[in-house]
PDB file of N, CA and C in Angstrom:
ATOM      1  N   UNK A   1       0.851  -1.168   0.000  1.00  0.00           N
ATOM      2  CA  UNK A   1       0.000   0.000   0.000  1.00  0.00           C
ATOM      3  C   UNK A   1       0.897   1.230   0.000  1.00  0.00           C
ATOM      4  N   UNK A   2       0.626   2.208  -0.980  1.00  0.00           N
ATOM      5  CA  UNK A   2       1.135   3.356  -0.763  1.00  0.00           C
ATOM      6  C   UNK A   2       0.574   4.403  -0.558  1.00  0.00           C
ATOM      7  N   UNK A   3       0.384   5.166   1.102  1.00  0.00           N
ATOM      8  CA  UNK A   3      -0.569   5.942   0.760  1.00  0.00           C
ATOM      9  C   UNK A   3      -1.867   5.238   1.095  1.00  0.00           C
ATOM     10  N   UNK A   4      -2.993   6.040   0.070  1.00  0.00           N
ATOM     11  CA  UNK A   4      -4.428   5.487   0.332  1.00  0.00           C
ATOM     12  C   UNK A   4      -4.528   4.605  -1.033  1.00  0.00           C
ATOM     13  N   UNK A   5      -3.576   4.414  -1.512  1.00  0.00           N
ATOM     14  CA  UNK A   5      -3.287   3.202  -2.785  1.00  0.00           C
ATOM     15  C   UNK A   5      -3.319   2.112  -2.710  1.00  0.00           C
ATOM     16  N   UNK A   6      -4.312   1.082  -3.161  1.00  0.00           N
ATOM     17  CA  UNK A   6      -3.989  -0.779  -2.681  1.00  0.00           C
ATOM     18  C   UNK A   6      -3.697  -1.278  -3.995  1.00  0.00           C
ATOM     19  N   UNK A   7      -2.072  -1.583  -3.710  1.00  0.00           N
ATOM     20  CA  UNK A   7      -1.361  -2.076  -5.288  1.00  0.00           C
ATOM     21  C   UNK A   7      -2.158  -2.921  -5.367  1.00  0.00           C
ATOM     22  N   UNK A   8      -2.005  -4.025  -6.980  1.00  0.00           N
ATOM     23  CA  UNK A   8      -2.288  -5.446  -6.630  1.00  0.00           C
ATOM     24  C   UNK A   8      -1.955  -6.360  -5.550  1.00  0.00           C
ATOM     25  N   UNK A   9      -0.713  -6.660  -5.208  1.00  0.00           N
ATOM     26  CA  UNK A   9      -0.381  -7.666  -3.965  1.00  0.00           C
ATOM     27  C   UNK A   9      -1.256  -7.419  -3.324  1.00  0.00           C
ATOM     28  N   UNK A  10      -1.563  -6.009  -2.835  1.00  0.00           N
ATOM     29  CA  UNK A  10      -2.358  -5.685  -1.804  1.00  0.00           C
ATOM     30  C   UNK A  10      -3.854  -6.752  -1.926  1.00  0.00           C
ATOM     31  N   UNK A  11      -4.463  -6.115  -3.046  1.00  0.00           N
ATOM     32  CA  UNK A  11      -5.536  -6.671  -3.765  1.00  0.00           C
ATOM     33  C   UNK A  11      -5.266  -8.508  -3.442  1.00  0.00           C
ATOM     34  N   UNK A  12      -4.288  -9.140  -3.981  1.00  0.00           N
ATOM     35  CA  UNK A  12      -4.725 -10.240  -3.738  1.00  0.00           C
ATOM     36  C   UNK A  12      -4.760 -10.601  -2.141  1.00  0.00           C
ATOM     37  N   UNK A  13      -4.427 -10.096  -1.628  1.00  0.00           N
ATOM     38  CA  UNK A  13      -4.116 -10.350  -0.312  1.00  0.00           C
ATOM     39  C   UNK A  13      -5.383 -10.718   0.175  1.00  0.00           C
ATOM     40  N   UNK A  14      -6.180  -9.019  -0.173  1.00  0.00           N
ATOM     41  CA  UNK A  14      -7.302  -9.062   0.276  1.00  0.00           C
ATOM     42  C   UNK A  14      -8.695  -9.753  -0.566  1.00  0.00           C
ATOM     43  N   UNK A  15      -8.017 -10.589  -1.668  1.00  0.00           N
ATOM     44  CA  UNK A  15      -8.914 -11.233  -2.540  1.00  0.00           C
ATOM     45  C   UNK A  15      -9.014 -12.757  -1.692  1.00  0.00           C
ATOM     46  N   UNK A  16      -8.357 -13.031  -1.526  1.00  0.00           N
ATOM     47  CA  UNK A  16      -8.041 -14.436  -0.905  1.00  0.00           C
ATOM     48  C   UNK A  16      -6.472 -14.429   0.444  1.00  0.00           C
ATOM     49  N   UNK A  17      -7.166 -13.703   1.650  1.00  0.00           N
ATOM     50  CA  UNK A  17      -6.108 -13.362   2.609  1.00  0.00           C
ATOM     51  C   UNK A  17      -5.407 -15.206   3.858  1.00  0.00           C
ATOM     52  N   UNK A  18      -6.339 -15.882   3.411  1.00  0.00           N
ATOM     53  CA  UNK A  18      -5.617 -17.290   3.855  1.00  0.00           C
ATOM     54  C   UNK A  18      -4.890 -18.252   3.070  1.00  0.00           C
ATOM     55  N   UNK A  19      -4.781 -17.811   2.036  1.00  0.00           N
ATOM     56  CA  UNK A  19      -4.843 -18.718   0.728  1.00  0.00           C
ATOM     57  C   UNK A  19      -3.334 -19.524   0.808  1.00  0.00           C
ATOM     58  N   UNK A  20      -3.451 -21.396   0.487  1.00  0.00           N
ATOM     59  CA  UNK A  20      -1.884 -21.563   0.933  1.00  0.00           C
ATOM     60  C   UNK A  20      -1.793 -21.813  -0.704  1.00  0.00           C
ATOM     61  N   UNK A  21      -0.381 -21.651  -0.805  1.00  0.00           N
ATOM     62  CA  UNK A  21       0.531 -21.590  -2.251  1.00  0.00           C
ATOM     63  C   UNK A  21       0.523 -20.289  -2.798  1.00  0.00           C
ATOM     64  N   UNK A  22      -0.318 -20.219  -4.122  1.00  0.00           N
ATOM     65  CA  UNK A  22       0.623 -19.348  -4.626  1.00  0.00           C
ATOM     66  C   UNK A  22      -0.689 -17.983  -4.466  1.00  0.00           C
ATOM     67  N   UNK A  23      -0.553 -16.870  -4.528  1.00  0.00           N
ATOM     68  CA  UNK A  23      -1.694 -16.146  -4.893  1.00  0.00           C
ATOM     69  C   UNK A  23      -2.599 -15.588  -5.834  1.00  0.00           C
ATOM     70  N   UNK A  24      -3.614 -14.998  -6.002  1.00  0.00           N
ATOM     71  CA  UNK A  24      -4.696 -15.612  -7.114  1.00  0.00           C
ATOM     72  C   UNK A  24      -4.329 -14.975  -7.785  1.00  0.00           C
ATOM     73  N   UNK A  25      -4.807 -15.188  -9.503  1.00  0.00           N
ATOM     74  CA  UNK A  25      -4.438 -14.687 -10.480  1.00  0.00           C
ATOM     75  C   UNK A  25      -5.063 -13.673 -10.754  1.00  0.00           C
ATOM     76  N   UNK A  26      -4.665 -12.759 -11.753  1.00  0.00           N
ATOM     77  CA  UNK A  26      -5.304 -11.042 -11.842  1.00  0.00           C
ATOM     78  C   UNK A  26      -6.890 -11.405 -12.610  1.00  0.00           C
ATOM     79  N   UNK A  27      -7.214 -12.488 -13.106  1.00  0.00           N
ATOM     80  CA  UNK A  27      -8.385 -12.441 -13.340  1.00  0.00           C
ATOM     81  C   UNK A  27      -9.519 -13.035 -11.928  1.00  0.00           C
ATOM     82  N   UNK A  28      -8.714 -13.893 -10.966  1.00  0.00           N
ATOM     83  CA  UNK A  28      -9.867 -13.951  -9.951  1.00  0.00           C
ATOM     84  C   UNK A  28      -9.462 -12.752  -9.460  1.00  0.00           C
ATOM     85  N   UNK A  29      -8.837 -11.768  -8.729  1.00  0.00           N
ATOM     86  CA  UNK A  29      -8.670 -10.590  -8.055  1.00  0.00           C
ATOM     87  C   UNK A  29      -9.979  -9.525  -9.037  1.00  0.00           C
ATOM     88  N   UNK A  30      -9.800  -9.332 -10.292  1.00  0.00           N
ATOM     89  CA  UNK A  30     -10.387  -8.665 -11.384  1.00  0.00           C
ATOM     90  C   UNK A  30     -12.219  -8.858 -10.966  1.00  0.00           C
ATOM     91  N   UNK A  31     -11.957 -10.455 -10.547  1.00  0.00           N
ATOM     92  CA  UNK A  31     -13.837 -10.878 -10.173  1.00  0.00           C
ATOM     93  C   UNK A  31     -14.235 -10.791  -9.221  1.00  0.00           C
ATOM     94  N   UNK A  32     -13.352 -10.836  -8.036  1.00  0.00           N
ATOM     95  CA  UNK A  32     -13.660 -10.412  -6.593  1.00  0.00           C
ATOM     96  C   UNK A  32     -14.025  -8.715  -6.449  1.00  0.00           C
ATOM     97  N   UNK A  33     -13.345  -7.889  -6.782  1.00  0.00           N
ATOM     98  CA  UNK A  33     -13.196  -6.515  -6.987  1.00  0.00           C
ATOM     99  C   UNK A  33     -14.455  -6.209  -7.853  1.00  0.00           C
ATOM    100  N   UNK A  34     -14.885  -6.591  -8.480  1.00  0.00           N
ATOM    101  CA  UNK A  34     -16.087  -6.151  -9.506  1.00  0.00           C
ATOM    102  C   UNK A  34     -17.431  -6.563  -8.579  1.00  0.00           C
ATOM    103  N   UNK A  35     -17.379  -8.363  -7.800  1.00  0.00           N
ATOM    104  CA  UNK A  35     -18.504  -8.576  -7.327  1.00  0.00           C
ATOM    105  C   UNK A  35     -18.799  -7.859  -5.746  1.00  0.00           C
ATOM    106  N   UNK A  36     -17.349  -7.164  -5.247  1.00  0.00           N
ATOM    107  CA  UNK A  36     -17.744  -6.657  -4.427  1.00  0.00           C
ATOM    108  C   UNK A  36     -17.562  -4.814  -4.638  1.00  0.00           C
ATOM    109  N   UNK A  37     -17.996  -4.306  -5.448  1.00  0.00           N
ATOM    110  CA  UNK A  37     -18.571  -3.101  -5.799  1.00  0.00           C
ATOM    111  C   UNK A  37     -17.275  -2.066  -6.286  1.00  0.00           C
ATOM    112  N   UNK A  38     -15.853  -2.687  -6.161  1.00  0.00           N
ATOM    113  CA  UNK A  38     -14.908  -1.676  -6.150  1.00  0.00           C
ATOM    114  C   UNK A  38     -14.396  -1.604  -7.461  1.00  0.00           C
ATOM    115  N   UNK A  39     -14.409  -0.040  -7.263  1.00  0.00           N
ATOM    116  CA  UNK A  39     -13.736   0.387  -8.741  1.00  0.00           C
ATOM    117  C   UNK A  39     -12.312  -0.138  -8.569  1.00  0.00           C
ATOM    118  N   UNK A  40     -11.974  -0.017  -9.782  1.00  0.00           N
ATOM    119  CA  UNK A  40     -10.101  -0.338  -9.871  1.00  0.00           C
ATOM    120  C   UNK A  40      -9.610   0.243 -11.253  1.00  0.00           C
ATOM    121  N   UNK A  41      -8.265   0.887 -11.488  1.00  0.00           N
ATOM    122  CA  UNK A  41      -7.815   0.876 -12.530  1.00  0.00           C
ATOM    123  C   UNK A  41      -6.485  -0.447 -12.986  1.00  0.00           C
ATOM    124  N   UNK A  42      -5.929  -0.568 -14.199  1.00  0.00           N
ATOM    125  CA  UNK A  42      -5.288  -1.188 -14.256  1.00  0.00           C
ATOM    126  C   UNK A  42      -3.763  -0.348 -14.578  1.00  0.00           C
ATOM    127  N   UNK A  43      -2.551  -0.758 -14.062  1.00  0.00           N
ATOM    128  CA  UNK A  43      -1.234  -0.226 -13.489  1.00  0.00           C
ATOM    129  C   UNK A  43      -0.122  -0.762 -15.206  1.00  0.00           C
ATOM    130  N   UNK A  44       0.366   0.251 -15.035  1.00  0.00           N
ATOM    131  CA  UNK A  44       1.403  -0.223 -16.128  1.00  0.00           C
ATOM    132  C   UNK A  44       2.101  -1.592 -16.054  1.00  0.00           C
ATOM    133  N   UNK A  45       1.921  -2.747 -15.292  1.00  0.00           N
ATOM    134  CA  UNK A  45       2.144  -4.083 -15.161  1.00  0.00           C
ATOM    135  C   UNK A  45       1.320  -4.890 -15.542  1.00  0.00           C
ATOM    136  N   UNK A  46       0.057  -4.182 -15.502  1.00  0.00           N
ATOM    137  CA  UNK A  46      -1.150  -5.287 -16.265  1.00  0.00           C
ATOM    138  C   UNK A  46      -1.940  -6.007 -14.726  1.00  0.00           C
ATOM    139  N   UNK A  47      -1.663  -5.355 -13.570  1.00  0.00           N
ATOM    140  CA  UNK A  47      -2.342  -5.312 -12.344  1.00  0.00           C
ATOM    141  C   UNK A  47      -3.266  -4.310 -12.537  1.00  0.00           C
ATOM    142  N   UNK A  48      -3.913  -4.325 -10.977  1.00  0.00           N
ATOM    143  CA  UNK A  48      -4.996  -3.161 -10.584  1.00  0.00           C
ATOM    144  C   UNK A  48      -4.661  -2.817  -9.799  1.00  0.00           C
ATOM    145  N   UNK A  49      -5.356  -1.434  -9.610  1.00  0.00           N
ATOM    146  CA  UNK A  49      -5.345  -0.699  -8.727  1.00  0.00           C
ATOM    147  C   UNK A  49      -6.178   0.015  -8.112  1.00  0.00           C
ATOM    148  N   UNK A  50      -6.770   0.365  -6.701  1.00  0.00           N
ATOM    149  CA  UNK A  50      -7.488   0.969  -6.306  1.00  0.00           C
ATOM    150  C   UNK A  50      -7.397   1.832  -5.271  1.00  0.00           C
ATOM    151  N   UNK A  51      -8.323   2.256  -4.485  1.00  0.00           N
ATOM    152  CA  UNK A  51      -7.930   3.284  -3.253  1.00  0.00           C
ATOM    153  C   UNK A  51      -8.933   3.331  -1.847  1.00  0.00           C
ATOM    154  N   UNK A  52      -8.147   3.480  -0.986  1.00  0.00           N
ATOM    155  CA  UNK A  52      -9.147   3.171   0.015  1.00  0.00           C
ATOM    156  C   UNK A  52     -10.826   4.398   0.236  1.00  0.00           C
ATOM    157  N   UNK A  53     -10.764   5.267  -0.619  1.00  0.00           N
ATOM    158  CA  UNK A  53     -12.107   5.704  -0.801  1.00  0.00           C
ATOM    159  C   UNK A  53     -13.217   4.713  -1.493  1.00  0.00           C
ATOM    160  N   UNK A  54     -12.464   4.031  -2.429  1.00  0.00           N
ATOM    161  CA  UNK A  54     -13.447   3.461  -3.532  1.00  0.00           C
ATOM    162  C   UNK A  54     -13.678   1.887  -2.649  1.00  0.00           C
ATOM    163  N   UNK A  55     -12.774   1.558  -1.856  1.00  0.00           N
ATOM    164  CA  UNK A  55     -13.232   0.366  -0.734  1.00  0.00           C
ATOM    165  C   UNK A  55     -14.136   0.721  -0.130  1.00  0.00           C
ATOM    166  N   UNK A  56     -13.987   1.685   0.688  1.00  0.00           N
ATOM    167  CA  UNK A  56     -15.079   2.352   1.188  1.00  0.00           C
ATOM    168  C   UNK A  56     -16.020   2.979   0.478  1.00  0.00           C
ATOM    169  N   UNK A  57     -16.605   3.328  -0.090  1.00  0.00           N
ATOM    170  CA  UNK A  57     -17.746   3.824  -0.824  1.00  0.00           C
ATOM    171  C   UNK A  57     -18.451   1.745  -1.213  1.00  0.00           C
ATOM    172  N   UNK A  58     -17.588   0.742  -1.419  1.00  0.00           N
ATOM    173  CA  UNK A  58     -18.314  -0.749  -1.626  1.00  0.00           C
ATOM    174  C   UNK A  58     -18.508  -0.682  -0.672  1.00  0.00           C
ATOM    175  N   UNK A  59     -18.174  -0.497   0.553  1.00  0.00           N
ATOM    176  CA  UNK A  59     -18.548  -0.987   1.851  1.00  0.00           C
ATOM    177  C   UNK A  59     -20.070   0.298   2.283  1.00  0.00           C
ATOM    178  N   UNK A  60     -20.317   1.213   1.428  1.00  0.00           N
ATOM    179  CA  UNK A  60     -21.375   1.903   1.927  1.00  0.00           C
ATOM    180  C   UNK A  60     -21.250   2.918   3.293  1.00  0.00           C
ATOM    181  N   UNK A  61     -19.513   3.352   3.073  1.00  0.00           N
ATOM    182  CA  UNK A  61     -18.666   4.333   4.479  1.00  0.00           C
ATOM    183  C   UNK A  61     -18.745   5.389   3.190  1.00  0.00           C
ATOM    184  N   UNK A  62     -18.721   6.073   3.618  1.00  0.00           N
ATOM    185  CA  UNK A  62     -18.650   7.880   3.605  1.00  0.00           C
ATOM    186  C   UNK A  62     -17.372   8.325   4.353  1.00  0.00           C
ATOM    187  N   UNK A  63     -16.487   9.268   3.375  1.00  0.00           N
ATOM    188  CA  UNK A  63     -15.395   9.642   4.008  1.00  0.00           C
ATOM    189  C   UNK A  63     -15.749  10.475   5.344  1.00  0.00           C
ATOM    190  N   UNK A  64     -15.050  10.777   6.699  1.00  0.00           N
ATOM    191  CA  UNK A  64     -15.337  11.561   7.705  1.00  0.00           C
ATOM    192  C   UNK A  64     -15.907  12.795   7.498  1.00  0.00           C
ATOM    193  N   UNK A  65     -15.390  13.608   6.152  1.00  0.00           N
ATOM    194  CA  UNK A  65     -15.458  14.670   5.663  1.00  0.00           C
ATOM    195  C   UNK A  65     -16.993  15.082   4.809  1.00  0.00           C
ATOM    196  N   UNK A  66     -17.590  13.629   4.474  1.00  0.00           N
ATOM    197  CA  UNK A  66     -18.185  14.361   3.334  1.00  0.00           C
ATOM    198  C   UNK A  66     -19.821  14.284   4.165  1.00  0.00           C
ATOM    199  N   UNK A  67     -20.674  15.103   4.628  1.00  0.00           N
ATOM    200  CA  UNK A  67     -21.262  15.414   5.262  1.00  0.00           C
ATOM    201  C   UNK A  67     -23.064  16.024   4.560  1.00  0.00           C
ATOM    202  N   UNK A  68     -22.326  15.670   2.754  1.00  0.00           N
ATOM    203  CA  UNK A  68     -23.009  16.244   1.597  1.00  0.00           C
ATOM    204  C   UNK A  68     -22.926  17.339   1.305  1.00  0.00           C
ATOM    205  N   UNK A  69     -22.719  18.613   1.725  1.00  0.00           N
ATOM    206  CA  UNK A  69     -22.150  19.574   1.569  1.00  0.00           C
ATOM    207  C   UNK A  69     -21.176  19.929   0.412  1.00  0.00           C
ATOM    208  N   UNK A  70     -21.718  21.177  -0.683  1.00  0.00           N
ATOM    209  CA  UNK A  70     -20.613  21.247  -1.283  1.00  0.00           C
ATOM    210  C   UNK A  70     -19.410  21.940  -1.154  1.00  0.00           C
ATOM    211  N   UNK A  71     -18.352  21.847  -1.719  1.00  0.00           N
ATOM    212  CA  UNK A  71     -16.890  22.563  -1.239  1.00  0.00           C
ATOM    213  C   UNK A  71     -17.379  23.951  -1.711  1.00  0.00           C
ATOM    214  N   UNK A  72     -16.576  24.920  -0.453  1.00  0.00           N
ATOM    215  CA  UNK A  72     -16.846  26.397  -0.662  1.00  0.00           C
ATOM    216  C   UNK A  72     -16.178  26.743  -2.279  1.00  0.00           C
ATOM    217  N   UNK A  73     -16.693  27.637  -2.910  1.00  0.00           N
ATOM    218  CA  UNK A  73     -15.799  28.098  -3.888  1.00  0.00           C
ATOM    219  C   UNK A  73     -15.538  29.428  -3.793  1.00  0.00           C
ATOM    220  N   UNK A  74     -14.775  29.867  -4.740  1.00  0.00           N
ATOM    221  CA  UNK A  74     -13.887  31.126  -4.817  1.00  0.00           C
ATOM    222  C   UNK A  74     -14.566  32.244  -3.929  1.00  0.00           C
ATOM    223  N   UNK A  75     -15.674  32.625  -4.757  1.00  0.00           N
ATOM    224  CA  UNK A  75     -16.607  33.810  -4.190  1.00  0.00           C
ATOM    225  C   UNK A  75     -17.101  33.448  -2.713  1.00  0.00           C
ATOM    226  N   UNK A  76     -17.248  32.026  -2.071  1.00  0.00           N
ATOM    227  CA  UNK A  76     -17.412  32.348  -0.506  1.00  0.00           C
ATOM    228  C   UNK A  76     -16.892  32.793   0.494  1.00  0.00           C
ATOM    229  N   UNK A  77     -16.057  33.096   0.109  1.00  0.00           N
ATOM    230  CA  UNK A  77     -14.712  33.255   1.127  1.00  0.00           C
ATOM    231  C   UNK A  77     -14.294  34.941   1.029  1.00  0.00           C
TER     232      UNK A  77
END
């Protein structure tokens, strides 16, 4: 993880986190990630990638911050 970044490893980890031998391939990670609601992009390696907002938003969490409210702009201030 870098950051609020979950490389792939990360991803499989959390695709299959008991798993003995080897870890899953980018197409089961690709099906886990889709059936459980998270966006992902794919990384100049031909992995994915995602972020812990878009985990959270599958899980139905709301960042601390977002309260619905929109961000002030120029003229409020």
């Amino acid at each position: 993880m870098i950051g609020d970044i979950y490389e792939f490893s990360d991803l499989q980890r959390m695709c299959r986190p008991k798993a003995k031998g080897r870890l899953p391939r980018l197409a089961t990670v690709e099906d886990w990630a889709r059936a459980q609601g998270i966006a992902f992009r794919y990384d100049k390696d031909g992995g994915i990638w995602t972020t812990r907002d878009a985990i959270n938003a599958a899980l139905g969490l709301r960042a601390a911050n977002d309260d619905g409210a929109k961000p002030y702009g120029a003229g409020d201030i």
